[in-house]
C-alpha atoms as a PDB file:
ATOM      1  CA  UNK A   1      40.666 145.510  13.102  1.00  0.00           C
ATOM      2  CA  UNK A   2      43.769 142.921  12.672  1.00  0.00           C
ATOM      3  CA  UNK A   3      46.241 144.687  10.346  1.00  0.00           C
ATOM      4  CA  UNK A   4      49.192 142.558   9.070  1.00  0.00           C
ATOM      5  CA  UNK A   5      51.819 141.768   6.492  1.00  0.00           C
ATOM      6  CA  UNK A   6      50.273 137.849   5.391  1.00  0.00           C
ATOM      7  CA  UNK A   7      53.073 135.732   6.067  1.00  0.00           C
ATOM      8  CA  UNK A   8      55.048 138.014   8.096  1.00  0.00           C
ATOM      9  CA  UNK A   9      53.796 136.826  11.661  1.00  0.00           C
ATOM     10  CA  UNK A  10      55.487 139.301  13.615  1.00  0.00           C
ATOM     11  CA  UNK A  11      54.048 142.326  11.606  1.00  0.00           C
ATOM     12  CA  UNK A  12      50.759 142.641  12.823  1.00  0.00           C
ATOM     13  CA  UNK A  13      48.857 144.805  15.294  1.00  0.00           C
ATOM     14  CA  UNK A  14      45.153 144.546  16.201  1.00  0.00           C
ATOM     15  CA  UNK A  15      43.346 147.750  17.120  1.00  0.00           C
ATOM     16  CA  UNK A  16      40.841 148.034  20.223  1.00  0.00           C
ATOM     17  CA  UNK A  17      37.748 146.419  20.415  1.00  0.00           C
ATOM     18  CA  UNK A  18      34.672 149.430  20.128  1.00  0.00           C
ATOM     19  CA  UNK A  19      32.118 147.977  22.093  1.00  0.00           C
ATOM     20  CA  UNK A  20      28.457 148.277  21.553  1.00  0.00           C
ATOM     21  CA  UNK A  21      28.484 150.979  18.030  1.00  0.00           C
ATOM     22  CA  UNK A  22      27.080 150.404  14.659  1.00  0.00           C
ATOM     23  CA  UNK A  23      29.312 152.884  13.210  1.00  0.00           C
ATOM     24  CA  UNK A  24      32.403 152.848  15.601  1.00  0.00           C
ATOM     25  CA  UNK A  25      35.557 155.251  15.149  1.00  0.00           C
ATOM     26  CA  UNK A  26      39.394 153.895  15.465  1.00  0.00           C
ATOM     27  CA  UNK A  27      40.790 157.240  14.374  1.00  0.00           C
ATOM     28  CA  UNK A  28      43.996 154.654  15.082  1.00  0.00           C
ATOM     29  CA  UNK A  29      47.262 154.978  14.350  1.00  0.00           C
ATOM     30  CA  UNK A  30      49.663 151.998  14.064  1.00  0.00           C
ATOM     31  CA  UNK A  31      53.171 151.430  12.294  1.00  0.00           C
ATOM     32  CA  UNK A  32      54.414 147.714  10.981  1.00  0.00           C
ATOM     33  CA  UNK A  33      58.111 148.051  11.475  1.00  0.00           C
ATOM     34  CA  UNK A  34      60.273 146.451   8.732  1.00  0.00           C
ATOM     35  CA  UNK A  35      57.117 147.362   6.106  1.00  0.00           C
ATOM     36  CA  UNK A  36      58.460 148.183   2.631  1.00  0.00           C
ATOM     37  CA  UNK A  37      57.807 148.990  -0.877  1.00  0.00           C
ATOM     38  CA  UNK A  38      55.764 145.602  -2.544  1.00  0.00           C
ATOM     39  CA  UNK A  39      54.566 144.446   0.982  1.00  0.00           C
ATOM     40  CA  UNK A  40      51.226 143.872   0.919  1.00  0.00           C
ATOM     41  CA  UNK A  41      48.693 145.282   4.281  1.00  0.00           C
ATOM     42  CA  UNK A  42      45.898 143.164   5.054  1.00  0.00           C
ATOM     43  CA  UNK A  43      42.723 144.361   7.002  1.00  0.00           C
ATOM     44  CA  UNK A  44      40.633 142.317   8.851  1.00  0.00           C
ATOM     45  CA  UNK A  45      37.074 143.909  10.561  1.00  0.00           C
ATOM     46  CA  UNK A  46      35.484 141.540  12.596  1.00  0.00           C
ATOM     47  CA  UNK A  47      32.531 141.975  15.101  1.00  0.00           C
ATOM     48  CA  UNK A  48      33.643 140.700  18.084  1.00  0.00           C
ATOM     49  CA  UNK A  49      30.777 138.444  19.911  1.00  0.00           C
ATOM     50  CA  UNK A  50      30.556 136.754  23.146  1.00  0.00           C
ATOM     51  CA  UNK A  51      31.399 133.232  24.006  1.00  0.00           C
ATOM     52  CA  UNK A  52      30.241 130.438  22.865  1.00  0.00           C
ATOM     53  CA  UNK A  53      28.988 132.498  20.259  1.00  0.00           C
ATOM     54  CA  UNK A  54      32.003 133.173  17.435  1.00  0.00           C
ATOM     55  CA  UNK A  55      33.446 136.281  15.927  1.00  0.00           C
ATOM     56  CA  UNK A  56      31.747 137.323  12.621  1.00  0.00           C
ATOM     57  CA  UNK A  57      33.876 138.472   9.677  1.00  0.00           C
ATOM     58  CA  UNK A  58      32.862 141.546   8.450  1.00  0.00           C
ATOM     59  CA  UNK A  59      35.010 142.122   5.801  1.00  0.00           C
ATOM     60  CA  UNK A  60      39.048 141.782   4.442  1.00  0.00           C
ATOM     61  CA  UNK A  61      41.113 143.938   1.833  1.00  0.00           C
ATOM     62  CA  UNK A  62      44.412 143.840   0.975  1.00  0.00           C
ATOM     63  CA  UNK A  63      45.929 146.938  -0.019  1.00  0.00           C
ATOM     64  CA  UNK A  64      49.799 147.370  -1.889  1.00  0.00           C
ATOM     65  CA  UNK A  65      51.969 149.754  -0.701  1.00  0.00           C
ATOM     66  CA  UNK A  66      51.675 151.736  -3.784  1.00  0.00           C
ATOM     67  CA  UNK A  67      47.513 152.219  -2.947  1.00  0.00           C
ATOM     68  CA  UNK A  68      48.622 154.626   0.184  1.00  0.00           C
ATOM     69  CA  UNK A  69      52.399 155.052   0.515  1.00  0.00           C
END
């Protein structure tokens, strides 16, 4: 999972890779320093494949602070 403030480059952090799980666990937690009130978090699952073969997005949402702060 790729976590980040779009547009910010330098507030982002990317999660571990679960290997090998159709239902896989983070139970992660992560903090985007300089984040504030009207930012805007954007998630980003991808299944992570092997080369040549690309990642696969599974899915993106963008959540407001006001959704979970």
């Amino acid at each position: 999972v790729i976590v980040e403030v779009p547009g910010q480059e330098i507030m982002k952090f990317q999660t571990q890779v679960i290997s090998n799980e159709l239902n896989p666990i983070w139970n992660y937690t992560g903090e985007i320093a300089g984040f504030m009130d009207g930012d805007i978090l954007q998630f980003t699952v991808m299944d992570k494949d092997t080369w040549p073969k690309p990642d696969d997005l599974l899915g993106k949402v963008s959540l407001m602070a006001a959704d979970f702060y």
